[in-house]
Protein backbone atom coordinates (compact mmCIF):
# COMPACT_ATOMS: atom_id res chain seq x y z
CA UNK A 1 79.17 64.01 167.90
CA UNK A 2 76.84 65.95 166.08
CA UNK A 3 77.69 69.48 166.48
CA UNK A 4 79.25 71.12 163.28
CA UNK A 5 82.11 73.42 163.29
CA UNK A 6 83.89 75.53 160.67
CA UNK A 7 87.99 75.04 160.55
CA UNK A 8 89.25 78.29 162.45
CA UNK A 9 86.42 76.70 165.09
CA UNK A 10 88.88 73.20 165.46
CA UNK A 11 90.80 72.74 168.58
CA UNK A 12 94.17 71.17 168.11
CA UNK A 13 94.88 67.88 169.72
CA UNK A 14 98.69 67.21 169.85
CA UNK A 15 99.05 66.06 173.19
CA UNK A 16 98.50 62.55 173.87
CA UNK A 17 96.34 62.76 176.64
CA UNK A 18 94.25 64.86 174.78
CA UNK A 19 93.91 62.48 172.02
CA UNK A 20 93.47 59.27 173.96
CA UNK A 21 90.50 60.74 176.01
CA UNK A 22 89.13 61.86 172.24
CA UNK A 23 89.57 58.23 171.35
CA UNK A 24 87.80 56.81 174.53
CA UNK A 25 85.08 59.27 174.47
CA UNK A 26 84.41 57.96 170.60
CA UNK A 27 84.59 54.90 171.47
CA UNK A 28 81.84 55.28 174.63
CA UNK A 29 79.69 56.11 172.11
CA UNK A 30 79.73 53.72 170.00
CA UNK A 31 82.28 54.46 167.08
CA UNK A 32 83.95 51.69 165.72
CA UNK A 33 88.15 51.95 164.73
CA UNK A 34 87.38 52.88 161.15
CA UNK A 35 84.57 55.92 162.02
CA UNK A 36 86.82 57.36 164.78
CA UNK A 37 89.37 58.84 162.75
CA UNK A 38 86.92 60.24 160.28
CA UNK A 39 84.78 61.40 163.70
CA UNK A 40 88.12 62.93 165.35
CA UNK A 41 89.51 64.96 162.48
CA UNK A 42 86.34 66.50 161.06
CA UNK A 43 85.97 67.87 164.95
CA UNK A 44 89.39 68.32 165.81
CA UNK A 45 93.02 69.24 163.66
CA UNK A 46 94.77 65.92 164.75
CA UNK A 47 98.64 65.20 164.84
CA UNK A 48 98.22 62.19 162.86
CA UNK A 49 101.58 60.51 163.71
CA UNK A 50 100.34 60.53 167.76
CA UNK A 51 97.31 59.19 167.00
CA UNK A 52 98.68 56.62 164.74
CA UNK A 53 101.26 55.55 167.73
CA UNK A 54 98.61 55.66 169.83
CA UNK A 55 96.35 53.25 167.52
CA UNK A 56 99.33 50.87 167.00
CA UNK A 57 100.28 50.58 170.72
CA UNK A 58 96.52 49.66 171.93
């Protein structure tokens, strides 16, 4: 993902759809575990405690 936004651009994923399909897109492309939360939250403001559950449950 190389487009660059500024922080009142960031969408806010809270739902866990929404931050699944964020995870498999990532992950489509080639991100590995350790670059896709660094990739997700400088695109997106993340609720950290879904994506963690969401990490620990795959």
């Amino acid at each position: 993902m190389e487009t660059f936004f500024e922080d009142y651009q960031k969408r806010r994923l809270v739902e866990r759809v929404d931050i699944l399909t964020a995870i498999n897109i990532l992950r489509s492309q080639g991100y590995d575990e350790d670059e896709i939360i660094t990739e997700i939250t400088r695109v997106f403001y993340v609720d950290l405690d879904e994506y963690n559950d969401l990490v620990r449950a795959a």
